[in-house]
N, C-alpha and C. Protein backbone atom coordinates (compact mmCIF):
# COMPACT_ATOMS: atom_id res chain seq x y z
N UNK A 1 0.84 -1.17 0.00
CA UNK A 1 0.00 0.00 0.00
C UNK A 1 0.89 1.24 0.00
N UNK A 2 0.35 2.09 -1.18
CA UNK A 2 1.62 3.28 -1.06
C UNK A 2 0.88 4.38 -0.07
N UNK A 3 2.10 5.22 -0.14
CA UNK A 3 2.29 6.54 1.15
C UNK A 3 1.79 7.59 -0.17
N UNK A 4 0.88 8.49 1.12
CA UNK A 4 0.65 9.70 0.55
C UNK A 4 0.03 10.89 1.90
N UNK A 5 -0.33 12.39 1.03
CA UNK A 5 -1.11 12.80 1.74
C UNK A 5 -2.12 12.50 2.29
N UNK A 6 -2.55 13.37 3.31
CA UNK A 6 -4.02 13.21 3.89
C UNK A 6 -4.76 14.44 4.25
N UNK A 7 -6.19 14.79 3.99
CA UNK A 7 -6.82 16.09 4.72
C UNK A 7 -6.87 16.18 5.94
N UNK A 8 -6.48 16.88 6.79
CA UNK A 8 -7.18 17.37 8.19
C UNK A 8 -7.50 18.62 8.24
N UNK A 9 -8.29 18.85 9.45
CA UNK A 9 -8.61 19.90 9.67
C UNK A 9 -8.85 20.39 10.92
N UNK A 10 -8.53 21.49 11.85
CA UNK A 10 -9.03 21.85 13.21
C UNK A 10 -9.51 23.04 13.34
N UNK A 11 -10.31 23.21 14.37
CA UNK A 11 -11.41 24.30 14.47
C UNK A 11 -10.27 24.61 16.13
N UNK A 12 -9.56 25.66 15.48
CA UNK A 12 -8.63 26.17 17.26
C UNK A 12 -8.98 27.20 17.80
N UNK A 13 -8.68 27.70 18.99
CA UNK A 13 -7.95 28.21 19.33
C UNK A 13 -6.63 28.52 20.80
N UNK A 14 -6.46 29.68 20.61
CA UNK A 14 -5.36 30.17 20.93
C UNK A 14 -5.18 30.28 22.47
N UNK A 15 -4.11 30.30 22.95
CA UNK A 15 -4.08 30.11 24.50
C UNK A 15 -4.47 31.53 25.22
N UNK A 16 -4.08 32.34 24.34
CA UNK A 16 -4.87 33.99 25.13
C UNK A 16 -5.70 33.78 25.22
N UNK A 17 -6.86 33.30 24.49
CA UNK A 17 -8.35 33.54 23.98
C UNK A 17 -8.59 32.60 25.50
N UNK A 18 -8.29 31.01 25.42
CA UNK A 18 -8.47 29.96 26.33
C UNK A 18 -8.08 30.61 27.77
N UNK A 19 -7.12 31.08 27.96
CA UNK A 19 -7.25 31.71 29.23
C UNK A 19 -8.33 32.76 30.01
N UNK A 20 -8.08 33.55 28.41
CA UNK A 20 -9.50 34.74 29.34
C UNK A 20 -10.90 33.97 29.53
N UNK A 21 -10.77 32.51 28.94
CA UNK A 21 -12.31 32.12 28.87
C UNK A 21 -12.04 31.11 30.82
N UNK A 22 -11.11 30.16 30.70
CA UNK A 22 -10.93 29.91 31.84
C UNK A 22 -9.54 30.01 32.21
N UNK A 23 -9.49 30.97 33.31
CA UNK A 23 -8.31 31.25 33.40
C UNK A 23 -7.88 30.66 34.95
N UNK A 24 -8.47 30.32 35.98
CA UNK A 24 -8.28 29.36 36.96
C UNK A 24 -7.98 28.05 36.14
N UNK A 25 -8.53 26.90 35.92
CA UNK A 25 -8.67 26.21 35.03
C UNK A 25 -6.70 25.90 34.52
N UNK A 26 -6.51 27.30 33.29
CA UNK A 26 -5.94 27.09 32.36
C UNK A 26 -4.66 27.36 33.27
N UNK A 27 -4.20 28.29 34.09
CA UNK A 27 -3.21 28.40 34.91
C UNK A 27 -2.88 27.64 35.83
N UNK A 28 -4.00 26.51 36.38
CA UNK A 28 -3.77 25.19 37.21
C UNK A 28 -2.79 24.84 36.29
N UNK A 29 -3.49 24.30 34.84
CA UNK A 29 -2.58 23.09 33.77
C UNK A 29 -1.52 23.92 33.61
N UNK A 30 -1.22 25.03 33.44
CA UNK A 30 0.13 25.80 32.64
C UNK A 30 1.44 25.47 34.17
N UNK A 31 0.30 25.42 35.06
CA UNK A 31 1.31 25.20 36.30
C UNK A 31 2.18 23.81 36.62
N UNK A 32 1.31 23.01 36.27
CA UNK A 32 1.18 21.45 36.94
C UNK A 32 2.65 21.26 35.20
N UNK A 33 2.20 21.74 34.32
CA UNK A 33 3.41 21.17 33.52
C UNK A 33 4.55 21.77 33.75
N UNK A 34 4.62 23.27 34.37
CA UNK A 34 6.11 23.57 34.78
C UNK A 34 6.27 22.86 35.72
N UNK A 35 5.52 22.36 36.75
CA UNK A 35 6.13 21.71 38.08
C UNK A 35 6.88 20.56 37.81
N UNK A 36 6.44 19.74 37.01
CA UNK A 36 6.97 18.65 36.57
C UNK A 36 6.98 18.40 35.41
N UNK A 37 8.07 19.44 34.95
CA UNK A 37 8.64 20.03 33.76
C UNK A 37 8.48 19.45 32.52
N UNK A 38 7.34 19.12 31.82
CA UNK A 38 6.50 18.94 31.05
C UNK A 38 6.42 19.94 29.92
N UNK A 39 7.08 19.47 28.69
CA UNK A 39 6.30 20.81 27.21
C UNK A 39 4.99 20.28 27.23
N UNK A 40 4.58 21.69 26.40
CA UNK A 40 2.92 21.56 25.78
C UNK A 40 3.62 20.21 24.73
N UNK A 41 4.68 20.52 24.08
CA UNK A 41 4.27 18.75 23.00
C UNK A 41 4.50 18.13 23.86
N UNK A 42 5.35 17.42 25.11
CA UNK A 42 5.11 16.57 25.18
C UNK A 42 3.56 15.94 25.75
N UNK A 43 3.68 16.50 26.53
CA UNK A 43 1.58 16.44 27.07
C UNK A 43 1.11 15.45 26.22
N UNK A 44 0.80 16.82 24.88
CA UNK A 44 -0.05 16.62 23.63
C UNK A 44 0.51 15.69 22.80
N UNK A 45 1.39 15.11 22.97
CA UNK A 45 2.09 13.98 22.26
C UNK A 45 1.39 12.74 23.18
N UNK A 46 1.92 12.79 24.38
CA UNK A 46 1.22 12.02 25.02
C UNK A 46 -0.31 11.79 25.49
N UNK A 47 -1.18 12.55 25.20
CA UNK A 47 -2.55 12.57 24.87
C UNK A 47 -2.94 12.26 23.96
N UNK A 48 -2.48 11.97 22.60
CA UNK A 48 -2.99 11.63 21.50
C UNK A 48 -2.28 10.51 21.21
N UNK A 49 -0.85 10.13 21.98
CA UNK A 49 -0.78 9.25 21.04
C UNK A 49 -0.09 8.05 22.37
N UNK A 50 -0.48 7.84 24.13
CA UNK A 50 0.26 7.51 24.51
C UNK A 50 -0.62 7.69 25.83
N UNK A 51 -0.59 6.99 27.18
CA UNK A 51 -1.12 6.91 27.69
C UNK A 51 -0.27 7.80 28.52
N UNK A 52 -1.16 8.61 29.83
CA UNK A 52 -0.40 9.56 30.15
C UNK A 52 -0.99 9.37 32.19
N UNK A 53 -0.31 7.56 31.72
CA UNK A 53 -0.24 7.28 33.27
C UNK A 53 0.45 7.37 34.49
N UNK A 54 1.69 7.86 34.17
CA UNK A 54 2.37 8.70 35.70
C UNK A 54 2.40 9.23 35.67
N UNK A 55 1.18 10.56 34.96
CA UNK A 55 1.19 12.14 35.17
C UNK A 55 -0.56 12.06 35.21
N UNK A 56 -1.13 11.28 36.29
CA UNK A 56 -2.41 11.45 36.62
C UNK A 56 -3.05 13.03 36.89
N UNK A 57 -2.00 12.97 37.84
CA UNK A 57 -2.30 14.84 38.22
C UNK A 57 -1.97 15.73 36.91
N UNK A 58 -1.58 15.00 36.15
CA UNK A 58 -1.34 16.24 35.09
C UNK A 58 -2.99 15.83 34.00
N UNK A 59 -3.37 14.71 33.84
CA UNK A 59 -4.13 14.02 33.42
C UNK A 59 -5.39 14.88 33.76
N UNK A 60 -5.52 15.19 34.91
CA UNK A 60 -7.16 15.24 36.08
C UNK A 60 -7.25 17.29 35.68
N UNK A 61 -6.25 17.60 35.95
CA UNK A 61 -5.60 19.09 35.08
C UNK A 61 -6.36 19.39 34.21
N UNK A 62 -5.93 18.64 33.03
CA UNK A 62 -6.25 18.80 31.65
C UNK A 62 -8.10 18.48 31.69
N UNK A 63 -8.55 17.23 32.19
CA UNK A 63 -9.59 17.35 32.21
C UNK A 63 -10.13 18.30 32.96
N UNK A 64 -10.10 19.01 33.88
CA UNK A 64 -10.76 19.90 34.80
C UNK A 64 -10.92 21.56 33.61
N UNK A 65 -9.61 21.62 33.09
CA UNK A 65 -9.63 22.61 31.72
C UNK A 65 -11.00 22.29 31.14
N UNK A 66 -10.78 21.57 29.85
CA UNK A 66 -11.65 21.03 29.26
C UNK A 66 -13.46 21.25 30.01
N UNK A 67 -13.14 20.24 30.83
CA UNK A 67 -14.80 20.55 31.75
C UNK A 67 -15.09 21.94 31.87
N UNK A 68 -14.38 23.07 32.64
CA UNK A 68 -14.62 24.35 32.45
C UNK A 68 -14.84 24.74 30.98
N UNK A 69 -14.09 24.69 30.46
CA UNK A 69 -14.54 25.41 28.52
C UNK A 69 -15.68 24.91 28.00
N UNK A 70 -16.44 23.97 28.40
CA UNK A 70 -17.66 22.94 28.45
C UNK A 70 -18.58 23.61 28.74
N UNK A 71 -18.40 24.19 29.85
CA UNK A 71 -19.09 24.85 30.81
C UNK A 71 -19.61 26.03 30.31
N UNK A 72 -18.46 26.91 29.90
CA UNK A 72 -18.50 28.63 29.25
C UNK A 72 -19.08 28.73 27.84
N UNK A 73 -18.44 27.52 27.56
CA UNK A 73 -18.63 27.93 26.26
C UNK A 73 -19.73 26.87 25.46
N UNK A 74 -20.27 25.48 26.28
CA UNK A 74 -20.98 24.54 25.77
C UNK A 74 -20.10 24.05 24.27
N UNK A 75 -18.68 23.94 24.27
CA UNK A 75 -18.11 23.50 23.16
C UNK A 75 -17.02 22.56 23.71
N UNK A 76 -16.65 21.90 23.10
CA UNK A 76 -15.68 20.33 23.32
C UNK A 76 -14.03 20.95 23.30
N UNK A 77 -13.43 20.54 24.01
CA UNK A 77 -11.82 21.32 24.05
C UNK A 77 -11.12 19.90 23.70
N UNK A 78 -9.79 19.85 23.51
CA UNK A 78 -8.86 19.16 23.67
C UNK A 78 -7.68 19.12 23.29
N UNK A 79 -6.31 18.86 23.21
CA UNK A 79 -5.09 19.33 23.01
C UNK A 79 -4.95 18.52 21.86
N UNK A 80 -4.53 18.58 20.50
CA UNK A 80 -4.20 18.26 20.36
C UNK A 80 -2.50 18.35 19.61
N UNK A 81 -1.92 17.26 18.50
CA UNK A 81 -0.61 17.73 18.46
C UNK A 81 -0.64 17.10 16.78
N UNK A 82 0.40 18.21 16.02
CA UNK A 82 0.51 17.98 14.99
C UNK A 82 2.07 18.18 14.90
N UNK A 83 2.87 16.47 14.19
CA UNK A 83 3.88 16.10 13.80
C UNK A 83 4.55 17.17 12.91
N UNK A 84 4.91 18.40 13.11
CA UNK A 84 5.47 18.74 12.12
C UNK A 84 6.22 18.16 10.46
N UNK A 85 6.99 17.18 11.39
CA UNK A 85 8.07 16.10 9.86
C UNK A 85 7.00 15.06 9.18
N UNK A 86 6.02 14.73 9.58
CA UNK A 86 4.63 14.68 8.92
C UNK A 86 3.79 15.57 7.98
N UNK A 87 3.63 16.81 8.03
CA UNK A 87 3.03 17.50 7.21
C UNK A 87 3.74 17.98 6.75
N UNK A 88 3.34 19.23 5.97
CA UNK A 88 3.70 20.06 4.34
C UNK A 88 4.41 21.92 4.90
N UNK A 89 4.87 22.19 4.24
CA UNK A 89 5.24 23.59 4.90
C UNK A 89 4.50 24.76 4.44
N UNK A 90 3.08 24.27 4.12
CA UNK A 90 1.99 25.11 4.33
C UNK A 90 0.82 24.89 5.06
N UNK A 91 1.10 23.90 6.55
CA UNK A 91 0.19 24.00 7.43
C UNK A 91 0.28 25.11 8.22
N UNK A 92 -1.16 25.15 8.94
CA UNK A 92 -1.32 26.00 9.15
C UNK A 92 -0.98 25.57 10.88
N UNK A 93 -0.87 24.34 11.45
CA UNK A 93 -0.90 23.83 12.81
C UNK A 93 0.87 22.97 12.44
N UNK A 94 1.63 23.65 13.75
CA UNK A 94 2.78 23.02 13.87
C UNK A 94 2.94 22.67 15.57
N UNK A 95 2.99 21.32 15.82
CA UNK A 95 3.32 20.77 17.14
C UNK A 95 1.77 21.31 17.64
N UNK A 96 1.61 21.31 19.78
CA UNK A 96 0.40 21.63 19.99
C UNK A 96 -0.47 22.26 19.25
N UNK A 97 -1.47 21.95 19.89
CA UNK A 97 -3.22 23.03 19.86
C UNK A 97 -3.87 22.54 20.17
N UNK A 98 -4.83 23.38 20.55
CA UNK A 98 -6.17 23.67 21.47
C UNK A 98 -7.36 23.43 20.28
N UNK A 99 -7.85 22.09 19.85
CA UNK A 99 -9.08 22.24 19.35
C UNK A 99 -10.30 22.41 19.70
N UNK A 100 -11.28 22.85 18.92
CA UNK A 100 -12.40 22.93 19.68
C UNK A 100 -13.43 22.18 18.65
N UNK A 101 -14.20 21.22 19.36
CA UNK A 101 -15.15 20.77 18.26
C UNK A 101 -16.80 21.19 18.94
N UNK A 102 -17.53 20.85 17.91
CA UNK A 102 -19.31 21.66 18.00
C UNK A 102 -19.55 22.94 17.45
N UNK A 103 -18.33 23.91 17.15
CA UNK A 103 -18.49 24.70 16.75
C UNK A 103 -19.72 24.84 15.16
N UNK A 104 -19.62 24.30 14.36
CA UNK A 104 -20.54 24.38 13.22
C UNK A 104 -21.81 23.38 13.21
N UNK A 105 -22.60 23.68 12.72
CA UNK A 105 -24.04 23.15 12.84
C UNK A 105 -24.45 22.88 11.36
N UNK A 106 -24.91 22.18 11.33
CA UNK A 106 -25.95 21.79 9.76
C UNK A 106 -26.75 22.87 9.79
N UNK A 107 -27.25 23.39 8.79
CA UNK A 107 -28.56 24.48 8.49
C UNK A 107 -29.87 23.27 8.32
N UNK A 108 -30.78 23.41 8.38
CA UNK A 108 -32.22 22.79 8.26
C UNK A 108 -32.01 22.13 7.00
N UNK A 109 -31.84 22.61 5.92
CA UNK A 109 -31.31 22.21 4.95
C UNK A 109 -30.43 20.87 4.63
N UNK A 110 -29.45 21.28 5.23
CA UNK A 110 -28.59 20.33 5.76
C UNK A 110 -28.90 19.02 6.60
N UNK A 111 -29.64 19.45 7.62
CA UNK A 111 -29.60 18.26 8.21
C UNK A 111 -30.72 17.31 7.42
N UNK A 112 -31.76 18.04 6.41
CA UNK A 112 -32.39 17.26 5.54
C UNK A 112 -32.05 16.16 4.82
N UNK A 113 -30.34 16.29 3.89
CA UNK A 113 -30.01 15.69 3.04
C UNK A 113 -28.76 15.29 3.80
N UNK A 114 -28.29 15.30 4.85
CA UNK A 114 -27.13 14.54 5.56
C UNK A 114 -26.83 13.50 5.30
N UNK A 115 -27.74 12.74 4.55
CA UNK A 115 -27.42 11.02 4.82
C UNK A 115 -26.85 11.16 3.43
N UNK A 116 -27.45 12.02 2.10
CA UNK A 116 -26.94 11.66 1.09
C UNK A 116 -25.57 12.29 0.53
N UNK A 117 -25.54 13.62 1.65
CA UNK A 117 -24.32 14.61 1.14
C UNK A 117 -23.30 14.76 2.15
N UNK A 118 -21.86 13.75 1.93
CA UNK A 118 -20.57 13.57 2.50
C UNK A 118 -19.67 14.95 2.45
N UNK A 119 -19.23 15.11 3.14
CA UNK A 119 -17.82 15.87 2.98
C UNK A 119 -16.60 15.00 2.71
N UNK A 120 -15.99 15.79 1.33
CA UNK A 120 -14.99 14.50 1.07
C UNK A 120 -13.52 15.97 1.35
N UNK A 121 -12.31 15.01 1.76
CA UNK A 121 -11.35 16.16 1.82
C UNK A 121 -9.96 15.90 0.13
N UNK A 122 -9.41 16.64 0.08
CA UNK A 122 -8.33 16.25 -0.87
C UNK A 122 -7.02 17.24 -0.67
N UNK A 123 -5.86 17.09 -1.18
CA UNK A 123 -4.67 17.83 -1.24
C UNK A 123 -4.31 17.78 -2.49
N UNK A 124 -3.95 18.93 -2.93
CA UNK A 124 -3.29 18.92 -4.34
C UNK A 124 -1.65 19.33 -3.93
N UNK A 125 -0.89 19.29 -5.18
CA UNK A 125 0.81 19.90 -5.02
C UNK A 125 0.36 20.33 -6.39
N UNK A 126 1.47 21.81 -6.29
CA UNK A 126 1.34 22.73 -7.22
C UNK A 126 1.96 23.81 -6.41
């Protein structure tokens, strides 16, 4: 099976924005990874791709974030991490981020014909 691209996509944002929304919350986690000197990639490396079982307290953190932004904003948080030496040097996401999913909704319309109309993704070079 050959190698190629792939589409993704994330709905982010930014850690200013995430703080002023929870900023108890977001300064617990910003804390708990300096204490036990933790990068945002590694975390987010280890959240997506790795179980992140002797950093429970860093674990319970991250969820307590999340639950608050839930809260404020009724939208889904989560860290995630993009491989730089994996993608193209026109992404727009390098190493962490803060996604957010729920943000977009079907129109009436939409949710009419959902079953028959896919979103398909593609990459071109050029």
């Amino acid at each position: 099976m050959g190698m190629g691209y792939a589409a993704n996509y994330a709905d982010v944002i930014q850690d200013k924005d995430l703080e002023n929304l929870c900023p108890k919350e977001y300064k617990a986690f910003m804390d708990i990874l300096k204490t036990k000197d933790i990068s945002m990639e590694e975390i987010a490396f280890q959240i997506n791709y790795q179980e992140i079982e002797e950093n429970k307290d860093v674990e319970e953190c991250y969820e307590r974030l999340c639950k608050a932004f839930n809260e404020v904003t009724e939208l889904e948080l989560a860290l995630g991490f993009h491989c730089e030496d994996d993608g193209d040097r026109y992404d727009d996401i390098r190493g962490p981020y803060w996604s957010v999913f729920g943000v977009y909704d079907l129109t009436p319309a939409g949710k009419k014909y959902f079953n028959i109309i896919k979103r398909a993704f593609f990459v071109t070079f050029g």
